[in-house]
C-alpha atoms as a PDB file:
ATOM      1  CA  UNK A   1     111.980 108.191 124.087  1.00  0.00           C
ATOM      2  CA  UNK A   2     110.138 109.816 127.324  1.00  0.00           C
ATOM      3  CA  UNK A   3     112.031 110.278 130.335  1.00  0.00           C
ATOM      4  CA  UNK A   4     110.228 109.819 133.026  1.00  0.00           C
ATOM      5  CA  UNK A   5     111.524 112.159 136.165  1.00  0.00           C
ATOM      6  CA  UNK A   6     109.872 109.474 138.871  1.00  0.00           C
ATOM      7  CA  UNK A   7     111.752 106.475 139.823  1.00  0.00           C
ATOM      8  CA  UNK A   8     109.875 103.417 138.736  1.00  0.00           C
ATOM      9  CA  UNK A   9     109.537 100.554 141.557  1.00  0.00           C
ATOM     10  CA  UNK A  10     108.912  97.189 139.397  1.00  0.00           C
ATOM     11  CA  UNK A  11     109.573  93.605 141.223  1.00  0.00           C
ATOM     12  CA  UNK A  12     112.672  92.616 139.196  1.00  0.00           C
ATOM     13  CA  UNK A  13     115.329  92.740 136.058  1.00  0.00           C
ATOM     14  CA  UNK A  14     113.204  91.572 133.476  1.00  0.00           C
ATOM     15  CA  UNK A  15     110.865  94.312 134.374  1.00  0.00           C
ATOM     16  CA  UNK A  16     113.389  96.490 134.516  1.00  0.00           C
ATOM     17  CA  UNK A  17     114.733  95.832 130.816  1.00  0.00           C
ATOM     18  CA  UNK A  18     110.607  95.959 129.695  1.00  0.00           C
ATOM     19  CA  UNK A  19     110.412  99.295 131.415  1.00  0.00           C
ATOM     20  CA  UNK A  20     113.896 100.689 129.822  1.00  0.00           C
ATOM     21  CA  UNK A  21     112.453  99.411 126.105  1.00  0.00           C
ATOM     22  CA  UNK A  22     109.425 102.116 126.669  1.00  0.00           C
ATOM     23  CA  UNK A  23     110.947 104.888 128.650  1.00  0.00           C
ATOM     24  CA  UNK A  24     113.932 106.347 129.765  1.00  0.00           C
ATOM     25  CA  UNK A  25     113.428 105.842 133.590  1.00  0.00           C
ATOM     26  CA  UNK A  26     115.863 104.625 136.590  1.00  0.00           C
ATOM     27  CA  UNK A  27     113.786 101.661 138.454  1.00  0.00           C
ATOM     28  CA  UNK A  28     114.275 100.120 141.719  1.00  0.00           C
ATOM     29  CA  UNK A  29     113.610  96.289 141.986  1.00  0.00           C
ATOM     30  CA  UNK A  30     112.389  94.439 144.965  1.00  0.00           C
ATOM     31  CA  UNK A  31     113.356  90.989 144.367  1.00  0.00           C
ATOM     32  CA  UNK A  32     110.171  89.807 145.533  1.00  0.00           C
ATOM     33  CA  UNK A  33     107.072  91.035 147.812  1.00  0.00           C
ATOM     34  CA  UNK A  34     109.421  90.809 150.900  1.00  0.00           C
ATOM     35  CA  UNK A  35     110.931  94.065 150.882  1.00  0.00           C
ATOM     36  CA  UNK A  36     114.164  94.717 152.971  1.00  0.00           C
ATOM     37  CA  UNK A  37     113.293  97.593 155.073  1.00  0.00           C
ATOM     38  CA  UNK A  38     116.884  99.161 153.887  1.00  0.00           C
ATOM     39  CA  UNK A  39     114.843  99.220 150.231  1.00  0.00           C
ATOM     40  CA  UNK A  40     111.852 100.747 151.772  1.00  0.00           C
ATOM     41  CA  UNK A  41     114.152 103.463 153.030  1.00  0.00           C
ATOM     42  CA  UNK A  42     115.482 104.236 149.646  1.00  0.00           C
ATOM     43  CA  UNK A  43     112.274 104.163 148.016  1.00  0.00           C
ATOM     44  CA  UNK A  44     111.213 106.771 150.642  1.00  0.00           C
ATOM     45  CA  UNK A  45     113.906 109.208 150.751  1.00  0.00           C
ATOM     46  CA  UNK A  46     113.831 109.323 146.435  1.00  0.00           C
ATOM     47  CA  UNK A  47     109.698 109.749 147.049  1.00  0.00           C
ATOM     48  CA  UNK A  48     111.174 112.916 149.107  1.00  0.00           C
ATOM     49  CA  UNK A  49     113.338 113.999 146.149  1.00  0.00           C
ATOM     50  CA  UNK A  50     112.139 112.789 142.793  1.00  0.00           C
ATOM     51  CA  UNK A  51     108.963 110.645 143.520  1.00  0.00           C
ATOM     52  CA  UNK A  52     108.444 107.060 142.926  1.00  0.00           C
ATOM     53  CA  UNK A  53     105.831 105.075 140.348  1.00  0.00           C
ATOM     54  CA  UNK A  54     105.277 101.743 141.782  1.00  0.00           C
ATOM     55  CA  UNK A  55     104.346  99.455 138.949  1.00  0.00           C
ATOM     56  CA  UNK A  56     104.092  95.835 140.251  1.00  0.00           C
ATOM     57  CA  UNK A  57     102.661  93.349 138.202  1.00  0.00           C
ATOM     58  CA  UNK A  58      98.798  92.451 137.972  1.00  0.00           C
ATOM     59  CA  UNK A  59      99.049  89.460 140.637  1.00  0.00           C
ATOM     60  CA  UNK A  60      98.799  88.660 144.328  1.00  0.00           C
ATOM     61  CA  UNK A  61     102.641  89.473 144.906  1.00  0.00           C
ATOM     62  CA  UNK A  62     102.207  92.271 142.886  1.00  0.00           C
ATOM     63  CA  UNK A  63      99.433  93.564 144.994  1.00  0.00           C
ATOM     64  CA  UNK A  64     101.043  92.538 148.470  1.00  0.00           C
ATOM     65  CA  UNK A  65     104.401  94.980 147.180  1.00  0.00           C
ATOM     66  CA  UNK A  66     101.942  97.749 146.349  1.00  0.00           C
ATOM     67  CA  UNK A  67     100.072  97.311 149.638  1.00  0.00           C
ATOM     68  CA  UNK A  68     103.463  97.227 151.541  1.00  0.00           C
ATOM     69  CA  UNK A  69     105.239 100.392 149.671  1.00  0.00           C
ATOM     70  CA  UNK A  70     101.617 103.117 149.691  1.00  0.00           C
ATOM     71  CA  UNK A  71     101.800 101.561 153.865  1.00  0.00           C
ATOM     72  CA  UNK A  72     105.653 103.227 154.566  1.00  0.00           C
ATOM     73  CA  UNK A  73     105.699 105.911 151.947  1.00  0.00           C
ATOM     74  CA  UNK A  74     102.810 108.105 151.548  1.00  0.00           C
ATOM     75  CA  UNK A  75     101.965 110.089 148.056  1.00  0.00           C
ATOM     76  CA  UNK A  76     103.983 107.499 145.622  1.00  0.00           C
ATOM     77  CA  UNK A  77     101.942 107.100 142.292  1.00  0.00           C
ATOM     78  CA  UNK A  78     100.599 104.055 140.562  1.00  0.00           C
ATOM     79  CA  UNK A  79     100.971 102.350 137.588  1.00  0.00           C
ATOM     80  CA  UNK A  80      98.927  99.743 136.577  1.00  0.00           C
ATOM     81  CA  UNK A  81      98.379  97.467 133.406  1.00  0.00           C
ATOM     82  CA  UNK A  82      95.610  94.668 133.335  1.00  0.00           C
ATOM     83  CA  UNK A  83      96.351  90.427 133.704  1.00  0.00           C
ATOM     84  CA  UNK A  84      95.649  90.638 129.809  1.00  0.00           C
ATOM     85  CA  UNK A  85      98.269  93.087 128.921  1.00  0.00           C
ATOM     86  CA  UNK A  86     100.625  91.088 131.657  1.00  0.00           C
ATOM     87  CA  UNK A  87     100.493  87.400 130.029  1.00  0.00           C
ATOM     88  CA  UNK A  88     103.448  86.052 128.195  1.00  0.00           C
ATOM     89  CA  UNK A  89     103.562  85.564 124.659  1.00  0.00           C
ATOM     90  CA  UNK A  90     104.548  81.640 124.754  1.00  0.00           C
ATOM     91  CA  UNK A  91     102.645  79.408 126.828  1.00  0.00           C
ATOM     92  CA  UNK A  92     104.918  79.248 129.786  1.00  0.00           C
ATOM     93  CA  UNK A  93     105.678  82.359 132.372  1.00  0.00           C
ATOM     94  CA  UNK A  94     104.406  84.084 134.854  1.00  0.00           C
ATOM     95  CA  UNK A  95     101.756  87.039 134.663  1.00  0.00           C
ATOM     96  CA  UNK A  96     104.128  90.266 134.732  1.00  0.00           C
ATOM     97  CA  UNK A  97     105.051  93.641 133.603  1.00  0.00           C
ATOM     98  CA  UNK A  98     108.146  92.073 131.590  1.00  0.00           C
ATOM     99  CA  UNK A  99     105.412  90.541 129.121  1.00  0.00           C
ATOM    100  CA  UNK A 100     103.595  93.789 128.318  1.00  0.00           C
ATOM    101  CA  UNK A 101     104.053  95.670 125.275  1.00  0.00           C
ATOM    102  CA  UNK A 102     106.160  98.822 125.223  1.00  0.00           C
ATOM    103  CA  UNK A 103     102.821 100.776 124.151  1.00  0.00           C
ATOM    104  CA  UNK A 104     100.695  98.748 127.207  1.00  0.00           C
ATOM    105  CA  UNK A 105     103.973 100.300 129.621  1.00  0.00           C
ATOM    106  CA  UNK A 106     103.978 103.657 127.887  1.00  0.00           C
ATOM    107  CA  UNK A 107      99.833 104.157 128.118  1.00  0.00           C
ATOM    108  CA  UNK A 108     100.060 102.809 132.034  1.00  0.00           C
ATOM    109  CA  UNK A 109     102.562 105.621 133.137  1.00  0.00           C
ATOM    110  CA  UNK A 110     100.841 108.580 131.442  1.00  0.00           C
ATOM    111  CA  UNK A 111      98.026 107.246 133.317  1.00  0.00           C
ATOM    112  CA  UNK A 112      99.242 106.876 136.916  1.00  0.00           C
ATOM    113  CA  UNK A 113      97.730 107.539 140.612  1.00  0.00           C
ATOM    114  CA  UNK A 114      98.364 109.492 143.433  1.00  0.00           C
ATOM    115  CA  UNK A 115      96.973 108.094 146.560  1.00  0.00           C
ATOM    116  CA  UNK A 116      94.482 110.475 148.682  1.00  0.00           C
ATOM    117  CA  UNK A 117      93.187 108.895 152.301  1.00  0.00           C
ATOM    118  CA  UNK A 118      91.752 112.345 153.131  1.00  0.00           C
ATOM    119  CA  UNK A 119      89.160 111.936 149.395  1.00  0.00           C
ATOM    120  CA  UNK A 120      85.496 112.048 149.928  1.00  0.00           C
ATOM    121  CA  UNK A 121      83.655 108.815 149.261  1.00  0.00           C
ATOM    122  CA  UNK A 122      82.342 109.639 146.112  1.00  0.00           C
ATOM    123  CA  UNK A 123      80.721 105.965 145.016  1.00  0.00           C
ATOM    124  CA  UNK A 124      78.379 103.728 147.838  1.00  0.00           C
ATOM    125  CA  UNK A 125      78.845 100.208 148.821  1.00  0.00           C
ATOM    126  CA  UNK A 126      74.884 100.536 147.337  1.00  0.00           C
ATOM    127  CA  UNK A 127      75.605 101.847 144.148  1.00  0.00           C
ATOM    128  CA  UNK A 128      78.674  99.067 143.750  1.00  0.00           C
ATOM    129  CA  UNK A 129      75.692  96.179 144.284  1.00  0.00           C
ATOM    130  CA  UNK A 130      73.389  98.107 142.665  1.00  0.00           C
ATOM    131  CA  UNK A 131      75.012  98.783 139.528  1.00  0.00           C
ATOM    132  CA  UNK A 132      76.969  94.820 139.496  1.00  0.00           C
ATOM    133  CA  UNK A 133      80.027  95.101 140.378  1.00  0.00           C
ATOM    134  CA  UNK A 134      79.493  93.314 144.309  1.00  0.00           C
ATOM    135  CA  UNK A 135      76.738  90.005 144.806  1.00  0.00           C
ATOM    136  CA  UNK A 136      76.253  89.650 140.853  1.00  0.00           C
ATOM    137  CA  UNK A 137      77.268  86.597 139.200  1.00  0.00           C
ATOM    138  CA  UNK A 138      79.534  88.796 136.432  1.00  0.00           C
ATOM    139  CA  UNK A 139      80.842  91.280 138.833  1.00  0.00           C
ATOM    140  CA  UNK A 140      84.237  89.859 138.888  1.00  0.00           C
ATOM    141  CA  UNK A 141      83.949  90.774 135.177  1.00  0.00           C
ATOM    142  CA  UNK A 142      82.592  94.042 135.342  1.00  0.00           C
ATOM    143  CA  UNK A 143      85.254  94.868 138.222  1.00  0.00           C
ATOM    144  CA  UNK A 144      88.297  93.776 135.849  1.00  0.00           C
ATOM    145  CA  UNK A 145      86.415  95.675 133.152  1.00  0.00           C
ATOM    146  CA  UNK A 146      86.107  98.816 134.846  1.00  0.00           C
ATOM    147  CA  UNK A 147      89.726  98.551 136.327  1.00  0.00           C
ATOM    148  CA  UNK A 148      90.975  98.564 133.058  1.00  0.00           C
ATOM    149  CA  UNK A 149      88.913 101.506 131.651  1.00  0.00           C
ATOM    150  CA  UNK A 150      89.954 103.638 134.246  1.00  0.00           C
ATOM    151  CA  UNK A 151      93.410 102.201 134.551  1.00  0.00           C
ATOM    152  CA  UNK A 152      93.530 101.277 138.421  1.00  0.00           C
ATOM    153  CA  UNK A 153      93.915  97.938 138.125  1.00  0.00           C
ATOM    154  CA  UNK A 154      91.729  95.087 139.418  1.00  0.00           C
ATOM    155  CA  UNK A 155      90.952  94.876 142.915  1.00  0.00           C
ATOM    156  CA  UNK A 156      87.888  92.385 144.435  1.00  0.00           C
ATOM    157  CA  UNK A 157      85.088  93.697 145.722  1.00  0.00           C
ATOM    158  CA  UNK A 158      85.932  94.526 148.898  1.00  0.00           C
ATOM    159  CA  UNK A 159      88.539  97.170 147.704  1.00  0.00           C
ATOM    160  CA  UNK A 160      87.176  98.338 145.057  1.00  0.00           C
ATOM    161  CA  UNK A 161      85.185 100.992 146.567  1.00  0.00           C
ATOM    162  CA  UNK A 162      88.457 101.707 148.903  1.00  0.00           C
ATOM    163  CA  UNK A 163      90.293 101.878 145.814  1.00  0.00           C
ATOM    164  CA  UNK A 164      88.083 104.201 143.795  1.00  0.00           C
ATOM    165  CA  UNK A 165      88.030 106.948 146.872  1.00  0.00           C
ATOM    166  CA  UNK A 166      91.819 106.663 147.215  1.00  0.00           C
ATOM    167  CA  UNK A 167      92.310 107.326 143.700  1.00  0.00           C
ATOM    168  CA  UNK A 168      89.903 109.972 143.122  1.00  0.00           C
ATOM    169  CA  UNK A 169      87.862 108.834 140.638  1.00  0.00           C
ATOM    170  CA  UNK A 170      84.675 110.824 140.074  1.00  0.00           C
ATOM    171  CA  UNK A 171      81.229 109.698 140.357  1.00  0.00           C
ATOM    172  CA  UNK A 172      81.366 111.272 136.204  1.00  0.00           C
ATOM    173  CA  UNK A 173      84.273 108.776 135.817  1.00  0.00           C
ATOM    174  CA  UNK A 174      82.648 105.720 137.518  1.00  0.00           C
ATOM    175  CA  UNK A 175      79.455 106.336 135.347  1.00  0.00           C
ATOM    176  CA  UNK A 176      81.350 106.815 132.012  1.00  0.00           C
ATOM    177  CA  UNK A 177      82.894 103.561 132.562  1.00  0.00           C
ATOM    178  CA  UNK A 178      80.272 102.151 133.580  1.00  0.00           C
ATOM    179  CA  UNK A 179      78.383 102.734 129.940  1.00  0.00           C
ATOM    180  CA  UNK A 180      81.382 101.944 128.393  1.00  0.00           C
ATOM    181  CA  UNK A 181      81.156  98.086 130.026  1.00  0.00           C
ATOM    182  CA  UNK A 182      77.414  98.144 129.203  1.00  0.00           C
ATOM    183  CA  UNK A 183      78.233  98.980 125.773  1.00  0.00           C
ATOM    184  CA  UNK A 184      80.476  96.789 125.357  1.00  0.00           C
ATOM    185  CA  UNK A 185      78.126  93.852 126.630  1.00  0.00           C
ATOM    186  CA  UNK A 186      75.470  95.083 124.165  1.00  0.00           C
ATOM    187  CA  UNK A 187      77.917  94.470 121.372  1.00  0.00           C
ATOM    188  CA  UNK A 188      79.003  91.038 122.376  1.00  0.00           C
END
């Protein structure tokens, strides 16, 4: 099993014990998207020392503890899988890491971010609109699409093009994926 040297930051037990079934990893959980400030601190000072991997699940909570974290503790990494890979197996359940598959978990954290405020804006507002993804009628679509090909996670379309700089993602990257979702459609 990989051992991951990062300390995961997931939103509680069961995604602890989902986490633990892919890697070999130490996790902190938050118990929810109000974080005591006492948790913020520890996430912060192991950041300092061994890094952290936030990997919240694909909802609005999951966002808001993502949001909060990257805001007190700058270069932790992200994890991401999509609402798909997040949905329980029975009918019943929330949307969550726990519910992903060990190979879902295990693809997500070889494919994690580093946030970069100081990246270039590599992709327009223009070429967002232009190419579907803002103002179209499928662009929520295409945006959940191309989250998922380049494994950053959905985001509407006000952040996506906040999300893409922080991330780094190449204009080469944006375009590849960008085929990829037209290819897809063509096959459909």
């Amino acid at each position: 099993m990989k051992k991951i040297k990062e300390v995961i930051v997931v939103e509680g037990k069961d995604d602890t014990k989902r986490i633990r079934q892919a890697v070999d990893a130490d996790t902190i959980e938050t118990r929810g998207s109000a974080i005591p400030q006492e948790t913020l601190d520890l996430i912060s000072e192991l950041a300092k020392t061994r890094g952290v991997i936030v990997f919240t699940d694909p909802d609005f909570s999951g966002e808001k503890i993502r949001k909060t974290i990257a805001a007190e503790v700058p270069n932790v990494k992200h994890a991401f899988i999509t609402k798909k890979q997040g949905v329980p197996n029975r009918s019943v359940g929330s949307l969550g890491v726990e519910h992903a598959s060990v190979e879902s978990i295990r693809q997500a954290l070889s494919r994690v971010y580093t946030e970069d405020d100081s990246a270039a804006e590599l992709i327009s507002r223009a070429e967002l609109i232009q190419d579907g993804l803002m103002g179209n009628p499928d662009a929520k679509r295409r945006r959940e699409k191309l989250g998922e090909i380049l494994g950053i996670g959905y985001v509407n379309g006000k952040q996506l093009q906040h999300r893409l700089r922080m991330f780094g993602i190449t204009h080469d990257q944006f375009l590849a994926a960008l085929r990829q979702i037209d290819g897809d459609n063509k096959n459909d």
